[in-house]
Protein backbone atom coordinates (compact mmCIF):
# COMPACT_ATOMS: atom_id res chain seq x y z
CA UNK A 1 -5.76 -5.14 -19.74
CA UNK A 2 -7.68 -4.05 -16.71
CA UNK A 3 -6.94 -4.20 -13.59
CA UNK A 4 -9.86 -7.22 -12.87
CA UNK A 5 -8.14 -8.85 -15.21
CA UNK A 6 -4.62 -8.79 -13.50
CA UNK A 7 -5.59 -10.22 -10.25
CA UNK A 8 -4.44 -13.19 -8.41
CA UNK A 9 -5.80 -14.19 -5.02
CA UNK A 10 -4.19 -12.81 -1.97
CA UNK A 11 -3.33 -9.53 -4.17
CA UNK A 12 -3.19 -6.37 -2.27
CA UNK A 13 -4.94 -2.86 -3.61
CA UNK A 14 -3.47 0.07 -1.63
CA UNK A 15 -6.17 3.04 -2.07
CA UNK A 16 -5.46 6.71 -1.94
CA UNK A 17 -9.20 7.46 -0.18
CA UNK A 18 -11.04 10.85 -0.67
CA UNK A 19 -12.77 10.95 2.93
CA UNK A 20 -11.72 13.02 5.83
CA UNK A 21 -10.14 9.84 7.85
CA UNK A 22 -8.67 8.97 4.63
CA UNK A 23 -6.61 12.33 4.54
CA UNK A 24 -5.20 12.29 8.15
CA UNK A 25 -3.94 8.65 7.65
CA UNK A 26 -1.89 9.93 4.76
CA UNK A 27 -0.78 12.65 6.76
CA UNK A 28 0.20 10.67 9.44
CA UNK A 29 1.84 7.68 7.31
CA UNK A 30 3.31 10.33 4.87
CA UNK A 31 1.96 8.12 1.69
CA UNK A 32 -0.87 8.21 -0.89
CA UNK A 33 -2.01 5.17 0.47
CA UNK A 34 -4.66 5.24 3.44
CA UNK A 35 -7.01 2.18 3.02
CA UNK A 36 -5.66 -1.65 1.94
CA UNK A 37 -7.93 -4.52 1.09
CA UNK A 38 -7.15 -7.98 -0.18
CA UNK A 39 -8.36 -10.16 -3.13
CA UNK A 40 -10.16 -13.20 -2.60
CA UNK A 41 -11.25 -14.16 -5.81
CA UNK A 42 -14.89 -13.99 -7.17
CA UNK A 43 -18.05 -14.23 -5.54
CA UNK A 44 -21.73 -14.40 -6.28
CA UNK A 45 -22.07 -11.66 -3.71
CA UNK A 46 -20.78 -8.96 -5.23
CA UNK A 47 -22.27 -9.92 -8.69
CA UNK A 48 -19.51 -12.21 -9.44
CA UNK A 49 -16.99 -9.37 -9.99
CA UNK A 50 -13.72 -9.24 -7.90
CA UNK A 51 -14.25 -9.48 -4.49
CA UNK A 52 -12.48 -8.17 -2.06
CA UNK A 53 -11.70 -8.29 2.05
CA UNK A 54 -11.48 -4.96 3.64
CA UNK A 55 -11.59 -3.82 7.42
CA UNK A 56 -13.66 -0.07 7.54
CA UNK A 57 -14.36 2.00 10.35
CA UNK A 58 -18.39 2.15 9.70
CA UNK A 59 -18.87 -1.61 8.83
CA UNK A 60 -15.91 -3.44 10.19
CA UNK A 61 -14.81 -6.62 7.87
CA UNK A 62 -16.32 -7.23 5.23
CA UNK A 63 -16.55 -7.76 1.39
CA UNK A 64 -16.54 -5.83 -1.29
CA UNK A 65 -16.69 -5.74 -4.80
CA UNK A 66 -13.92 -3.84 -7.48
CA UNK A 67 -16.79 -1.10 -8.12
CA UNK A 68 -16.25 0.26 -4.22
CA UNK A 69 -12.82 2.01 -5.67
CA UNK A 70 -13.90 3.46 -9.01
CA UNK A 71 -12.60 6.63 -9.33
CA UNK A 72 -9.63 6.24 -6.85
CA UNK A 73 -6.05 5.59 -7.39
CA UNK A 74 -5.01 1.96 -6.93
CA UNK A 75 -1.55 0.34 -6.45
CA UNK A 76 -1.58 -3.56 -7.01
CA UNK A 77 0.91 -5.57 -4.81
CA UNK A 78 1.72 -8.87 -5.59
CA UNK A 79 3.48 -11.34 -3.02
CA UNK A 80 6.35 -12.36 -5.01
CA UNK A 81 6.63 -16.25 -4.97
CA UNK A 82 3.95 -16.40 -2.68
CA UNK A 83 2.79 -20.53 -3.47
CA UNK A 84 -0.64 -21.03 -4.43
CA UNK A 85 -1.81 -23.23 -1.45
CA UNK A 86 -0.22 -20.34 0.79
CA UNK A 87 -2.46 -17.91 -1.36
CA UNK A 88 -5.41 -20.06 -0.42
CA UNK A 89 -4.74 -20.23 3.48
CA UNK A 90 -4.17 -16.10 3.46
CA UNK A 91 -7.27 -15.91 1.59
CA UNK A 92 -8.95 -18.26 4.12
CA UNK A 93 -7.74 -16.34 7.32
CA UNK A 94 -9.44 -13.12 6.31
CA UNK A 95 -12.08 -14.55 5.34
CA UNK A 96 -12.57 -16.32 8.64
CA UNK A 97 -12.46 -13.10 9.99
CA UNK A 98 -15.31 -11.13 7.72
CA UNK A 99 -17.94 -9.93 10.07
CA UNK A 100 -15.47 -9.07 12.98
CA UNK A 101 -15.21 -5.30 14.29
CA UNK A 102 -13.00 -2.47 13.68
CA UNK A 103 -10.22 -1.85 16.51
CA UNK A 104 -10.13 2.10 16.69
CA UNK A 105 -7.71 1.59 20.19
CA UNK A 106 -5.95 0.24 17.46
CA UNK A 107 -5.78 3.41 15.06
CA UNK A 108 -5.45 5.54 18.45
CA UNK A 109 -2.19 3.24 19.10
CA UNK A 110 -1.19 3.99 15.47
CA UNK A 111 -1.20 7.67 15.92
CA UNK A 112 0.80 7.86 18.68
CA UNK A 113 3.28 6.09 17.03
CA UNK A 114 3.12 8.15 13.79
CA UNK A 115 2.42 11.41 15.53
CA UNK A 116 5.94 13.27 15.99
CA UNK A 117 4.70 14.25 19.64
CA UNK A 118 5.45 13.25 22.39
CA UNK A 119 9.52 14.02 21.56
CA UNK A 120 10.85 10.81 21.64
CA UNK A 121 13.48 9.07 19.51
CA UNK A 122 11.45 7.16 16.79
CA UNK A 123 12.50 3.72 17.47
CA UNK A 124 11.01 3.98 20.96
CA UNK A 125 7.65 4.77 19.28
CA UNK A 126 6.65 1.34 18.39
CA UNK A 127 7.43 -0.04 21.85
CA UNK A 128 4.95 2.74 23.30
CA UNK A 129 2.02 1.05 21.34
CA UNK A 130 -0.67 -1.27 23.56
CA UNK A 131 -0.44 -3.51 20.21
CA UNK A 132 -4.25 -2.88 19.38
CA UNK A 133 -6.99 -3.86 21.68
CA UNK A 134 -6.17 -7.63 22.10
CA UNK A 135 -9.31 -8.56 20.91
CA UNK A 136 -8.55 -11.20 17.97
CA UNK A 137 -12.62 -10.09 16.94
CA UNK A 138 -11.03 -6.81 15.68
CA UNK A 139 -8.80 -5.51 13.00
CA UNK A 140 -7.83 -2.51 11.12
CA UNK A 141 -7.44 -2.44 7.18
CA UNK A 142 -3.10 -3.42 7.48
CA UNK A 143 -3.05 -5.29 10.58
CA UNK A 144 -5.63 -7.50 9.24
CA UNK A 145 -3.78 -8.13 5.88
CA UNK A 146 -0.60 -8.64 7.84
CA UNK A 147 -1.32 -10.98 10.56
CA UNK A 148 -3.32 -13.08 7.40
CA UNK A 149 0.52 -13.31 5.54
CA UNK A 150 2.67 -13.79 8.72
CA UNK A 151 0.82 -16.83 9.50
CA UNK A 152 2.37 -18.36 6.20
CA UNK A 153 5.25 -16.91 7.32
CA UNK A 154 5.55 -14.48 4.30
CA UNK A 155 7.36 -11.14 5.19
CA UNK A 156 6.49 -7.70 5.01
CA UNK A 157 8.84 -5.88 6.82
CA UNK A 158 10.32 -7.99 9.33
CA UNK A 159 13.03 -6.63 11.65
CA UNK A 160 16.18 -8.12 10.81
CA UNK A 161 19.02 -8.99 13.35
CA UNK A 162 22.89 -9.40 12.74
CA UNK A 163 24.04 -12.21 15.22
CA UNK A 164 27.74 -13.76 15.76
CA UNK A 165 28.01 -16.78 13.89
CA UNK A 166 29.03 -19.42 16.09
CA UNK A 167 31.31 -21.31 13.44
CA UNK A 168 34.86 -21.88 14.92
CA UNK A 169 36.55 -21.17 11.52
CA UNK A 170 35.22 -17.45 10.95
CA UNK A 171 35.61 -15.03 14.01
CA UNK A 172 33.71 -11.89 12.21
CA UNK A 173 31.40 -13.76 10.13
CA UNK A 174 27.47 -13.05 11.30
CA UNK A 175 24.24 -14.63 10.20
CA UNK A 176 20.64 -13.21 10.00
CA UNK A 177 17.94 -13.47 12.57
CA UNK A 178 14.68 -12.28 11.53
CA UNK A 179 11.85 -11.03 13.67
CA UNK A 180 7.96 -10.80 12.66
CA UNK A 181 6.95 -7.37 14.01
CA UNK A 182 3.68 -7.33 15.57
CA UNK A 183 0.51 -7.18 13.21
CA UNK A 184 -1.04 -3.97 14.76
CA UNK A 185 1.83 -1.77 13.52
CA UNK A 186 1.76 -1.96 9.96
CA UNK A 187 0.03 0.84 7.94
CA UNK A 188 -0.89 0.77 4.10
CA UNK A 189 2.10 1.78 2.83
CA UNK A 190 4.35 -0.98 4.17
CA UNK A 191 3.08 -3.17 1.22
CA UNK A 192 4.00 0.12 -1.06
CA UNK A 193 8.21 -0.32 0.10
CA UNK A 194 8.18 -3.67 1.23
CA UNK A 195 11.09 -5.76 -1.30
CA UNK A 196 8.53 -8.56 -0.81
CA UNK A 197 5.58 -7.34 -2.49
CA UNK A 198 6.17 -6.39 -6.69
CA UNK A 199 4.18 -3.47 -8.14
CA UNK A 200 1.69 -4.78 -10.71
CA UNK A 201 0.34 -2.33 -13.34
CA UNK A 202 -1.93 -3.15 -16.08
CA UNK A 203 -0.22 -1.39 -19.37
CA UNK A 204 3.03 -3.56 -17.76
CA UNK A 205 1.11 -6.46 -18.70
CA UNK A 206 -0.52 -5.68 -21.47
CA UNK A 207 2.11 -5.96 -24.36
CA UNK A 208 2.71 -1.82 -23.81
CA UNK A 209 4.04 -0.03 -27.05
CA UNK A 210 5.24 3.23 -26.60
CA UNK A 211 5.73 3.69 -30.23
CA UNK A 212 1.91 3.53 -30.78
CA UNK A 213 0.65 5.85 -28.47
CA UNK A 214 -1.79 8.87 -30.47
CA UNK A 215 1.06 11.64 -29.93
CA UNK A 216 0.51 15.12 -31.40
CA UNK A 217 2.75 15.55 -33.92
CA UNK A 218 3.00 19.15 -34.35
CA UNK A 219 4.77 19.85 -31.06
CA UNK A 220 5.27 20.12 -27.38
CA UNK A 221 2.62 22.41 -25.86
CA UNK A 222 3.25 24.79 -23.04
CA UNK A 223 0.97 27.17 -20.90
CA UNK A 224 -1.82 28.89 -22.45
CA UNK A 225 -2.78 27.04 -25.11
CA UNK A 226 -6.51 25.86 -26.62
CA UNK A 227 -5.41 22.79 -24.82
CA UNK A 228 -7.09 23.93 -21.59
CA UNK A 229 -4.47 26.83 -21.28
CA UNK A 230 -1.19 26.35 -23.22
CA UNK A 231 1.24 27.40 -26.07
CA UNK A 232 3.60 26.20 -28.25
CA UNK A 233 7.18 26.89 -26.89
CA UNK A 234 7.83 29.21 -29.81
CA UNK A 235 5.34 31.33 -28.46
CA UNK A 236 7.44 31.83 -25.03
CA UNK A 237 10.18 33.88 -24.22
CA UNK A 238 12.32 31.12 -22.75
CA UNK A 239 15.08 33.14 -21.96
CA UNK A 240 12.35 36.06 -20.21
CA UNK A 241 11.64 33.31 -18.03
CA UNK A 242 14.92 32.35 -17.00
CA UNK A 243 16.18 35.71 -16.24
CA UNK A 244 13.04 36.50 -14.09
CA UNK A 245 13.54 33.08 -12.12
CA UNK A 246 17.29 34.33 -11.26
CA UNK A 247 15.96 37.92 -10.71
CA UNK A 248 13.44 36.53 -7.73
CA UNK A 249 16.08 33.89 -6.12
């Protein structure tokens, strides 16, 4: 099954990007994952093939079609339990939003969150942040899939308060307050870790056999061979190997 085939409105498809901004976001995040768009079904417009909402630096928001990620590696994040008339009303507030401009102040905010200068304690970082330009004509790739979910109230990573409950029965016991964190500070990879969001891959969902799979039966290959450069283990001295590993540590 491909991945076309898998997806549900209001889906989310992380990207690990080849271009140069693409490569200091992962740096910055620490993840594979440096661009995010959203699925909004299928349109005429991009040749009725799965469409997509993205926010990109060069264009701002707009749509795209499943063909602008050949080549690069996908994750598929699903919303668990998100209903279907909540999928509709996430799907409408992006698109609402398609034409709007990228916020860069709201990148530059990002970095000096993420950057590990100036020296201060990490959960001070987010408070430093401006919170994006203000401008509610401009988004960035995450912040624009995030503030689309929080306004069905579906979490992403909310911040989570213990508070005293105030039942006169149970001195210690405490309930949960949560928080939604601002829009502008989520990157990418928050839909990777969020417990919220379930990892969708196609051979998952696609009745996968492990049994049938074309293995080799002759062996395990190892460096070397015709196989672009590898031999069979009986053609290496394991234990050669071994003692020269101990020899350099």
């Amino acid at each position: 099954m491909t991945l076309g085939e898998l997806l549900k409105p209001a889906d989310v498809v992380l990207v690990d990007g080849n271009r140069r901004i693409s490569t200091a976001i992962k740096y910055l995040t620490q993840s594979t994952w440096s661009h995010a768009a959203i699925y909004i079904g299928r349109t005429a417009g991009t040749g009725d093939q799965p469409a997509f909402v993205e926010a990109d630096v060069e264009t701002g928001v707009h749509v795209v079609g499943l063909d602008s990620f050949a080549g690069l590696q996908l994750r598929l994040c699903r919303p668990i339990g998100l209903t279907q008339e909540d999928a509709a009303r996430v799907v409408a507030h992006v698109c609402e939003r398609i034409g709007n401009c990228y916020d860069l102040k709201n990148v530059f905010d990002l970095l000096r969150y993420l950057l590990p200068t100036p020296p201060v304690p990490s959960g001070w970082r987010r408070r430093m942040l401006a919170l994006g330009s203000g401008d509610p004509t401009r988004a960035i790739c995450s912040s624009l899939i995030a503030e689309a979910f929080q306004s069905v109230r579906f979490p992403i990573l909310p911040l989570i308060e213990l508070l005293p409950e105030l039942a006169r029965d149970c001195d210690d016991c405490l309930h949960e307050q949560w928080h939604i964190r601002h829009h502008s500070l989520f990157v990418p990879r928050d839909f990777d870790v969020s417990p919220y969001f379930a990892i969708i891959k196609p051979n998952t969902s696609n009745g996968f056999d492990y049994h049938a799979l074309p293995w080799d039966s002759s062996g395990i290959v190892s460096a070397d061979s015709s196989l672009g450069g590898w031999d069979r283990p009986g053609d290496l001295d394991v234990s050669a190997v071994i003692d020269n590993a101990l020899n350099a540590g």
